[in-house]
C-alpha atoms as a PDB file:
ATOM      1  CA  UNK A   1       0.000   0.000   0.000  1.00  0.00           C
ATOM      2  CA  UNK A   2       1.173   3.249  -1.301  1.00  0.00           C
ATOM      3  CA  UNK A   3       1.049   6.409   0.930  1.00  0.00           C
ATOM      4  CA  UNK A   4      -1.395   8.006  -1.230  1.00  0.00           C
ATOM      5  CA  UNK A   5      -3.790   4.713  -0.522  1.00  0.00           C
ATOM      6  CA  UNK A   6      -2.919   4.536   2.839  1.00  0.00           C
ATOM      7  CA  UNK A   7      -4.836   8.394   3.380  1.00  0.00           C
ATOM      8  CA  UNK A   8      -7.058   7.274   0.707  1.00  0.00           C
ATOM      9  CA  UNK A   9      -6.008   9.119  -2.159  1.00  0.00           C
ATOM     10  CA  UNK A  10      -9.017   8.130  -3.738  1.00  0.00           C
ATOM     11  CA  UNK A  11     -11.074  10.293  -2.398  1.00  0.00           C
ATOM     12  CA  UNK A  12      -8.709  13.422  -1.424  1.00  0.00           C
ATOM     13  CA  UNK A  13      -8.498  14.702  -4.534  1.00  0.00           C
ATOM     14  CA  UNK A  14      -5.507  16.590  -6.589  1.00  0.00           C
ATOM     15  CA  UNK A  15      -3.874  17.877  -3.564  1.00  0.00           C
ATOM     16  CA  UNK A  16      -3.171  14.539  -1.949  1.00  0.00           C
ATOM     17  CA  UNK A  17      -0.830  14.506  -5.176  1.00  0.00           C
ATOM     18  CA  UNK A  18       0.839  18.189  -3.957  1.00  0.00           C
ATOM     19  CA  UNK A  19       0.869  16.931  -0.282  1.00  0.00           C
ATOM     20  CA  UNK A  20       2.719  13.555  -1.189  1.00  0.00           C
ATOM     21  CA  UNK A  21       5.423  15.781  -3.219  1.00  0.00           C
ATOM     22  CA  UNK A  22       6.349  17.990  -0.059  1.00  0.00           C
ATOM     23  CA  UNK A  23       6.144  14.204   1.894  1.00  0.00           C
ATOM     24  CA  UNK A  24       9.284  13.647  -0.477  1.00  0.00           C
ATOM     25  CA  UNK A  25      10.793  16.395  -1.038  1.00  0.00           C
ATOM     26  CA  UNK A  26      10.795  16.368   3.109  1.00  0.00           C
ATOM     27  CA  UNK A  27      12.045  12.319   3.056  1.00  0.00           C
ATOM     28  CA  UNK A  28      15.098  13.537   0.677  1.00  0.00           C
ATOM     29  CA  UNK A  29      15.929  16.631   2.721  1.00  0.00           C
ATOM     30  CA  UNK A  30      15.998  14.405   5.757  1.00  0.00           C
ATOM     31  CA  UNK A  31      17.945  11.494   4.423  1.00  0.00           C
ATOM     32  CA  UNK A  32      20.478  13.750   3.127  1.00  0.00           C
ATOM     33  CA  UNK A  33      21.024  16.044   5.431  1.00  0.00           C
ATOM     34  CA  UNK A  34      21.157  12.710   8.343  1.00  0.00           C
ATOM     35  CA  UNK A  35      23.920  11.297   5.950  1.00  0.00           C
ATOM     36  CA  UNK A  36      26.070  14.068   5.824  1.00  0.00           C
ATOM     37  CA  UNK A  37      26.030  15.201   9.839  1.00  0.00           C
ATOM     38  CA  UNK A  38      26.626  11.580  10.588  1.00  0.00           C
ATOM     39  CA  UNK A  39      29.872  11.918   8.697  1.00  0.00           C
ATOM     40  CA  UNK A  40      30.748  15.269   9.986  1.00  0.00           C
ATOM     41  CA  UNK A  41      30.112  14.151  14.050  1.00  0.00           C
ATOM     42  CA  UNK A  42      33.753  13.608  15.585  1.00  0.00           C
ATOM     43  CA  UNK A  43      34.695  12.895  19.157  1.00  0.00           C
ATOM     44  CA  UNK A  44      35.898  16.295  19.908  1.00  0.00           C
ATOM     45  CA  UNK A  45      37.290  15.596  23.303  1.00  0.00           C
ATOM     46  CA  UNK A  46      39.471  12.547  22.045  1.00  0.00           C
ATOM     47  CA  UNK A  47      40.502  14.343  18.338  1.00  0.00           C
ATOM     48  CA  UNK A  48      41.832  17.498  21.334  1.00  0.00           C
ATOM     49  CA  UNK A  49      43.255  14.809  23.048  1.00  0.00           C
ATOM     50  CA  UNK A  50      45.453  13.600  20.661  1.00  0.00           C
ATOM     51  CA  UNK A  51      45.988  16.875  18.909  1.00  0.00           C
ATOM     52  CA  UNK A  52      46.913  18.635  21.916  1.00  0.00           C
ATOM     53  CA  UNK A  53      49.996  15.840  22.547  1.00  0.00           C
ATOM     54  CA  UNK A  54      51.589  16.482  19.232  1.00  0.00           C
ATOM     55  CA  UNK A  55      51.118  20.306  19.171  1.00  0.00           C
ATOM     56  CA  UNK A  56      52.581  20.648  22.622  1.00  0.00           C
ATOM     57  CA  UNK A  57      55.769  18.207  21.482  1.00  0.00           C
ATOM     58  CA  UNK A  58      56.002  20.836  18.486  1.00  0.00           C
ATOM     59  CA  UNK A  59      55.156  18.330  16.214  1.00  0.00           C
ATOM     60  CA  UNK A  60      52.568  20.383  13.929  1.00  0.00           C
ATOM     61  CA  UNK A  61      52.865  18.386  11.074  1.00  0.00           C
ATOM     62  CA  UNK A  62      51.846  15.303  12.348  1.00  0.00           C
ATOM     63  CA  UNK A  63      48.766  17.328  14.322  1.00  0.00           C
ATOM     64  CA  UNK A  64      48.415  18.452  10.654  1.00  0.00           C
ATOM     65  CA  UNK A  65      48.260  14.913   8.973  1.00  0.00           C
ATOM     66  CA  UNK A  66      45.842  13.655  11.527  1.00  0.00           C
ATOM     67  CA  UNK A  67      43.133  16.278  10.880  1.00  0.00           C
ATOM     68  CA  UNK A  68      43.528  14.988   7.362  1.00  0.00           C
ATOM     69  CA  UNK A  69      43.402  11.501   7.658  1.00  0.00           C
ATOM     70  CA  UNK A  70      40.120  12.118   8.916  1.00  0.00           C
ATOM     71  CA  UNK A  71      38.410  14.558   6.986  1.00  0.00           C
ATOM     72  CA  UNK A  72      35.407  16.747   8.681  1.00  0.00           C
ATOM     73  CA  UNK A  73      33.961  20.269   8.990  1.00  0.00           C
ATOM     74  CA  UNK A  74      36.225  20.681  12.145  1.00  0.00           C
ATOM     75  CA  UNK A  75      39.569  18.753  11.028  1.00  0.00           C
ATOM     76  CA  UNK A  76      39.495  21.091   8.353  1.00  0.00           C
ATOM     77  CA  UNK A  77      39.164  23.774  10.089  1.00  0.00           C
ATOM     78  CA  UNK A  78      41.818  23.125  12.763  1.00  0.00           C
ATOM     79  CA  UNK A  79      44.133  22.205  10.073  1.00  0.00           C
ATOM     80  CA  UNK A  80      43.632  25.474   8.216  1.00  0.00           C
ATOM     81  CA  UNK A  81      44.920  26.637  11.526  1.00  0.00           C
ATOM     82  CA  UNK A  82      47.516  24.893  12.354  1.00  0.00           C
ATOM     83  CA  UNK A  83      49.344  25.415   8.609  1.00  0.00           C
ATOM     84  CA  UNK A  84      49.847  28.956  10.269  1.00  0.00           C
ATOM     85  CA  UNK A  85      50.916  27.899  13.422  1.00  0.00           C
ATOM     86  CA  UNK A  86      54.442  29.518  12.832  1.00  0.00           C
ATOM     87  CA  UNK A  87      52.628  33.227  12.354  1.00  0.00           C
ATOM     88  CA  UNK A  88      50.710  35.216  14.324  1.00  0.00           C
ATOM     89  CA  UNK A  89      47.410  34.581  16.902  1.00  0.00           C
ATOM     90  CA  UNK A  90      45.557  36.573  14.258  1.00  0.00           C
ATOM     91  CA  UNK A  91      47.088  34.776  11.132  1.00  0.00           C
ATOM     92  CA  UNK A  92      45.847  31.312  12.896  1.00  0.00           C
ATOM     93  CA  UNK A  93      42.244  32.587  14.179  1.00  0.00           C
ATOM     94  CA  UNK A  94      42.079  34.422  10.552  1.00  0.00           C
ATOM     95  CA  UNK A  95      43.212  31.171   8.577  1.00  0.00           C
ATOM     96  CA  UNK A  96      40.163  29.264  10.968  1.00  0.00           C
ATOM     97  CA  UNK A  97      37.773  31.554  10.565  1.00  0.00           C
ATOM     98  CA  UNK A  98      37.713  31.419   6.315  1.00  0.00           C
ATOM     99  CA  UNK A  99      37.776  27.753   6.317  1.00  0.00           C
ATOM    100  CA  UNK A 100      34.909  27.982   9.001  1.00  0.00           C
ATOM    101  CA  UNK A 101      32.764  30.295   6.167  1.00  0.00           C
ATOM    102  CA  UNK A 102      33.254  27.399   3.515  1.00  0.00           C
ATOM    103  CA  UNK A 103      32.468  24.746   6.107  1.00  0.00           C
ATOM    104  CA  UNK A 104      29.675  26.302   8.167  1.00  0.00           C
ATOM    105  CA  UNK A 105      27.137  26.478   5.570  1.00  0.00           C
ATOM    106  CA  UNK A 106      27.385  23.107   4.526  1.00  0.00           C
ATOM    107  CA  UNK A 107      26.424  21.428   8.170  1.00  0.00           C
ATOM    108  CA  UNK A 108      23.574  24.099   7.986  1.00  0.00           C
ATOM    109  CA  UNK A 109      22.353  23.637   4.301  1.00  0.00           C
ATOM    110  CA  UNK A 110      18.849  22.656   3.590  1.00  0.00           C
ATOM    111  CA  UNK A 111      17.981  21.626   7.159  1.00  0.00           C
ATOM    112  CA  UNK A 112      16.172  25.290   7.419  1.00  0.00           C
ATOM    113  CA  UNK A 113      13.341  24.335   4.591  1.00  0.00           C
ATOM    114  CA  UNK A 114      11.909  21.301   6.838  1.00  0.00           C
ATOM    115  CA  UNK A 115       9.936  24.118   8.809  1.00  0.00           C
ATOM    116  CA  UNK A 116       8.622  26.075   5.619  1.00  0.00           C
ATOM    117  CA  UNK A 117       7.740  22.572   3.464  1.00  0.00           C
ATOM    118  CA  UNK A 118       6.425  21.299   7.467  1.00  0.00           C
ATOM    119  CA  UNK A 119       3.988  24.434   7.687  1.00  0.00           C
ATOM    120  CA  UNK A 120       3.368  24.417   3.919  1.00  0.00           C
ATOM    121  CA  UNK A 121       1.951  20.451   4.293  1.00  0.00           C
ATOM    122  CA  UNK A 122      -0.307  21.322   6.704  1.00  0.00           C
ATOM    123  CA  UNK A 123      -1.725  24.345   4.779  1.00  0.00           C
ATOM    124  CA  UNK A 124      -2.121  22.222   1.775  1.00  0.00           C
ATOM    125  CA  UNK A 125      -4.090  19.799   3.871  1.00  0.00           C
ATOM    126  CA  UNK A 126      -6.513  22.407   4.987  1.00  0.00           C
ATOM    127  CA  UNK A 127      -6.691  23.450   1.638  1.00  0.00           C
ATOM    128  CA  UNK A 128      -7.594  20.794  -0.002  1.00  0.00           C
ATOM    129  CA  UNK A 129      -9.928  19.824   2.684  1.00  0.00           C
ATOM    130  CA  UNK A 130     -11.854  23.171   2.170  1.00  0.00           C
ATOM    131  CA  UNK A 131     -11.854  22.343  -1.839  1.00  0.00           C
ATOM    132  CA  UNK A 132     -13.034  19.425  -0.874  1.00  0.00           C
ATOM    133  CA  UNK A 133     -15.608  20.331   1.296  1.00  0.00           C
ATOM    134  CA  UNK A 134     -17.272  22.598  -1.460  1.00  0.00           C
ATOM    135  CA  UNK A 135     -17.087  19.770  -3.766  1.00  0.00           C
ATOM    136  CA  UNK A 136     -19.083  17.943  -1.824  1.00  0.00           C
ATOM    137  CA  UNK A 137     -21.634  20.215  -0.505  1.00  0.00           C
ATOM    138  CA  UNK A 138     -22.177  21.177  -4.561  1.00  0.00           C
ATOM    139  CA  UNK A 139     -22.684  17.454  -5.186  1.00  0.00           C
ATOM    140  CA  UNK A 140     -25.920  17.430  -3.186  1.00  0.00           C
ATOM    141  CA  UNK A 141     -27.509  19.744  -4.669  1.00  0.00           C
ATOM    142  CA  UNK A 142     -30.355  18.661  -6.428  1.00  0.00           C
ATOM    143  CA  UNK A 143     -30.100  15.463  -4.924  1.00  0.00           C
ATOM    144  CA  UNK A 144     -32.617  13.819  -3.308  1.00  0.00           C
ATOM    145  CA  UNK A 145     -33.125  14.435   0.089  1.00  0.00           C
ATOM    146  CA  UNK A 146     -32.837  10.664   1.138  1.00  0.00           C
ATOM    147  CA  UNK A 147     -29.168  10.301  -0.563  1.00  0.00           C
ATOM    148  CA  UNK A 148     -28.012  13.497   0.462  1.00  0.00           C
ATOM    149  CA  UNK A 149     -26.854  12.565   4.080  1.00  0.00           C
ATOM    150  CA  UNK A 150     -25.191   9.901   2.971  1.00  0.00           C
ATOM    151  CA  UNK A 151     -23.540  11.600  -0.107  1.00  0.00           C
ATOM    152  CA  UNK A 152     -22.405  14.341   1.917  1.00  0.00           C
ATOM    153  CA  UNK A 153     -21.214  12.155   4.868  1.00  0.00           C
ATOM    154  CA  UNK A 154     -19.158  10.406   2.302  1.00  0.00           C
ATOM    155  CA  UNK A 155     -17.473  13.744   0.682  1.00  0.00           C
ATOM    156  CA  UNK A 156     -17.250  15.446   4.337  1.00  0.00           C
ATOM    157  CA  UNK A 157     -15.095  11.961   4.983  1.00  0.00           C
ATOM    158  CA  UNK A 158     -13.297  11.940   2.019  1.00  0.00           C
ATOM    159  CA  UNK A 159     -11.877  15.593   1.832  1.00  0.00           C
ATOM    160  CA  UNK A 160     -10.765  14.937   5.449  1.00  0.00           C
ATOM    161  CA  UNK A 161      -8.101  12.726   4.244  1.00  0.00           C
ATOM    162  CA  UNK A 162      -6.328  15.524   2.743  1.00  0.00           C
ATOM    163  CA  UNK A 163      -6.143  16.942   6.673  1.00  0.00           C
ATOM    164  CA  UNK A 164      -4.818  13.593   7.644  1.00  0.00           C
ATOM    165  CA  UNK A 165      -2.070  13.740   5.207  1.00  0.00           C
ATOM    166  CA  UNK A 166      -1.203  17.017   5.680  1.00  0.00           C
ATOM    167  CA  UNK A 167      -0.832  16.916   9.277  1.00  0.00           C
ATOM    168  CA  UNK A 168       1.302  13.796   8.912  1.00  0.00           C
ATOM    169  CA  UNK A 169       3.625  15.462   6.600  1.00  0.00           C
ATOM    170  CA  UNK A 170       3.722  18.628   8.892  1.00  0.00           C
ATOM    171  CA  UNK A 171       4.340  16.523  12.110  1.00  0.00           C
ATOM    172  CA  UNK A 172       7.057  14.332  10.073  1.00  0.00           C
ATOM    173  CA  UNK A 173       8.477  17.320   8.976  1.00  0.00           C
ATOM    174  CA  UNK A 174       8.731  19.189  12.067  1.00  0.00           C
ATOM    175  CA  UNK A 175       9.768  16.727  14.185  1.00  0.00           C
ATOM    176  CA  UNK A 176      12.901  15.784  11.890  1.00  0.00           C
ATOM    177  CA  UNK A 177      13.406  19.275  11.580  1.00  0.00           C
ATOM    178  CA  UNK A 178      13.888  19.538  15.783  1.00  0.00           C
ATOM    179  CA  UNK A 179      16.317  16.494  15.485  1.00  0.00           C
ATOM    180  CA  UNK A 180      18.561  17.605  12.439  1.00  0.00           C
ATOM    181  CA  UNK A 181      18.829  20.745  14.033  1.00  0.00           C
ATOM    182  CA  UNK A 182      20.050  19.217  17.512  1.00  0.00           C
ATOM    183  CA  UNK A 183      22.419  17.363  15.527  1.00  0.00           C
ATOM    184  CA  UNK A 184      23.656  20.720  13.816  1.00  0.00           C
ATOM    185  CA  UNK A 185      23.958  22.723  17.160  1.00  0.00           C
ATOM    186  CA  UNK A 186      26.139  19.310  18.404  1.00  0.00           C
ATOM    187  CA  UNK A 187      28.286  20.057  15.719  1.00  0.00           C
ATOM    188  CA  UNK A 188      28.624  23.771  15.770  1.00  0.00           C
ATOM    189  CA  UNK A 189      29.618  23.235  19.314  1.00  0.00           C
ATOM    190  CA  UNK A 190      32.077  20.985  18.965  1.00  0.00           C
ATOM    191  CA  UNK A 191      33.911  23.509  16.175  1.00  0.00           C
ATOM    192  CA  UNK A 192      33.901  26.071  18.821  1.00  0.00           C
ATOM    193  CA  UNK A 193      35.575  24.208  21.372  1.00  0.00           C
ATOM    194  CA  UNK A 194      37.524  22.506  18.937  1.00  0.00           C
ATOM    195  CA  UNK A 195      38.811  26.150  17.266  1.00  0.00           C
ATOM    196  CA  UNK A 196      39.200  27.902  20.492  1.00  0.00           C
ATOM    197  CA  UNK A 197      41.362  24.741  22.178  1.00  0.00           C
ATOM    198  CA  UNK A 198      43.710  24.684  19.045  1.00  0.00           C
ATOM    199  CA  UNK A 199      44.149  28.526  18.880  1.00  0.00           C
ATOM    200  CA  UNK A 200      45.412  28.172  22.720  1.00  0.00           C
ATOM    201  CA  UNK A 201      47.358  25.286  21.668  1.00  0.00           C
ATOM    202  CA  UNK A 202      49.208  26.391  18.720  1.00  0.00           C
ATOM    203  CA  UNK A 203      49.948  30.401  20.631  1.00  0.00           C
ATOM    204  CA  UNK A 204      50.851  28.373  23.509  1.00  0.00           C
ATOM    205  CA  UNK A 205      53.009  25.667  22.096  1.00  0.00           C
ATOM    206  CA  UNK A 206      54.736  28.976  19.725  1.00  0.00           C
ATOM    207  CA  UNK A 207      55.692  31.108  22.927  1.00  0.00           C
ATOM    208  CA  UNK A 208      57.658  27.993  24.473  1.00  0.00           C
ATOM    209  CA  UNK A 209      59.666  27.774  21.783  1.00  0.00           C
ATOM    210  CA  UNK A 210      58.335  27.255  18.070  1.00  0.00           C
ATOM    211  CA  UNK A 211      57.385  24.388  16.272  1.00  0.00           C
ATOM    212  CA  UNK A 212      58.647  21.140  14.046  1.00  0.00           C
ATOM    213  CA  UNK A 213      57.072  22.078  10.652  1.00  0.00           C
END
């Protein structure tokens, strides 16, 4: 059984077919933005962990080759960092900070549309309930008066799929929506303590006597 059949598509008219489209577009949205934060989440206490030994031995290269060996949003980051670990604080917050404005808006890409497509289900829904509603109540007229109760039970019941739906997709949508963007904030988080740890690090490590490059 189809979605579509499932809210009885049958008898919802065209806008089931609109509502089912923003179902998708949501499922796609969702499924890609879940693939791509899983593969950006890093442990950022153990990466600092193991970071931090090798920038305080002065051994920023090999600090340098394990942000790459492990490629993320933060790695990158830090690593754009630490290639300026010999200069100044402001060289290595300024070298962060434009890596951070190529890797920022890809953790928050697309996740911001759930809420719009989440509100815009709904409002299809009620549309398409009210379209149907009028349908139904034309149907009757003329009818007569024995069959119209029943007719117009049966459209009343009908364009209330449409509700259904749309309220499914809205809930669906919103509720991934909440969970993406706890998974973004996690992330954003973890590149703030992860930038401000390696910009004490490498100023740190460069006052006590420079580095192995």
């Amino acid at each position: 059984m189809n979605p579509l059949q499932a809210f009885g598509a049958h008898g919802g008219g065209k806008m089931m077919f609109g509502i089912l489209a923003i179902f998708l577009i949501i499922a796609v949205i969702v499924i890609d933005r879940a693939l791509y934060l899983s593969k950006a989440k890093v442990d950022v206490e153990k990466l600092m962990s193991l970071l931090k030994s090798q920038i305080v031995a002065g051994n920023i290269r090999g600090a340098i080759n394990t942000c790459e060996a492990s490629p993320t949003p933060l790695t990158r980051i830090i690593a754009a960092g630490l290639r300026k670990a010999g200069g100044s604080e402001h060289d290595i917050q300024q070298a962060m900070d434009e890596e951070a404005l190529r890797e920022l808006p890809k953790i928050e890409k697309r996740t911001g549309y759930l809420a719009m497509l989440s509100n815009l289900a709904t409002l299809a829904g009620l549309l398409g309930t009210i379209s149907g509603l009028i349908t139904a109540f034309a149907a009757v007229v003329g009818v007569d008066p024995s069959m119209k109760a029943t007719m117009l039970a049966g459209g009343i019941s009908e364009a209330m799929y449409c509700t259904a739906f749309g309220l499914f997709s809205g809930i669906i949508g919103l509720a991934t929506y909440a969970w993406l963007n706890g998974k973004t904030q996690s992330i954003l988080d973890g590149i703030n303590q992860g930038t401000v740890e390696t910009l004490n690090l490498a100023v740190a490590g460069r006052s006590e006597g420079g580095y192995q490059q």
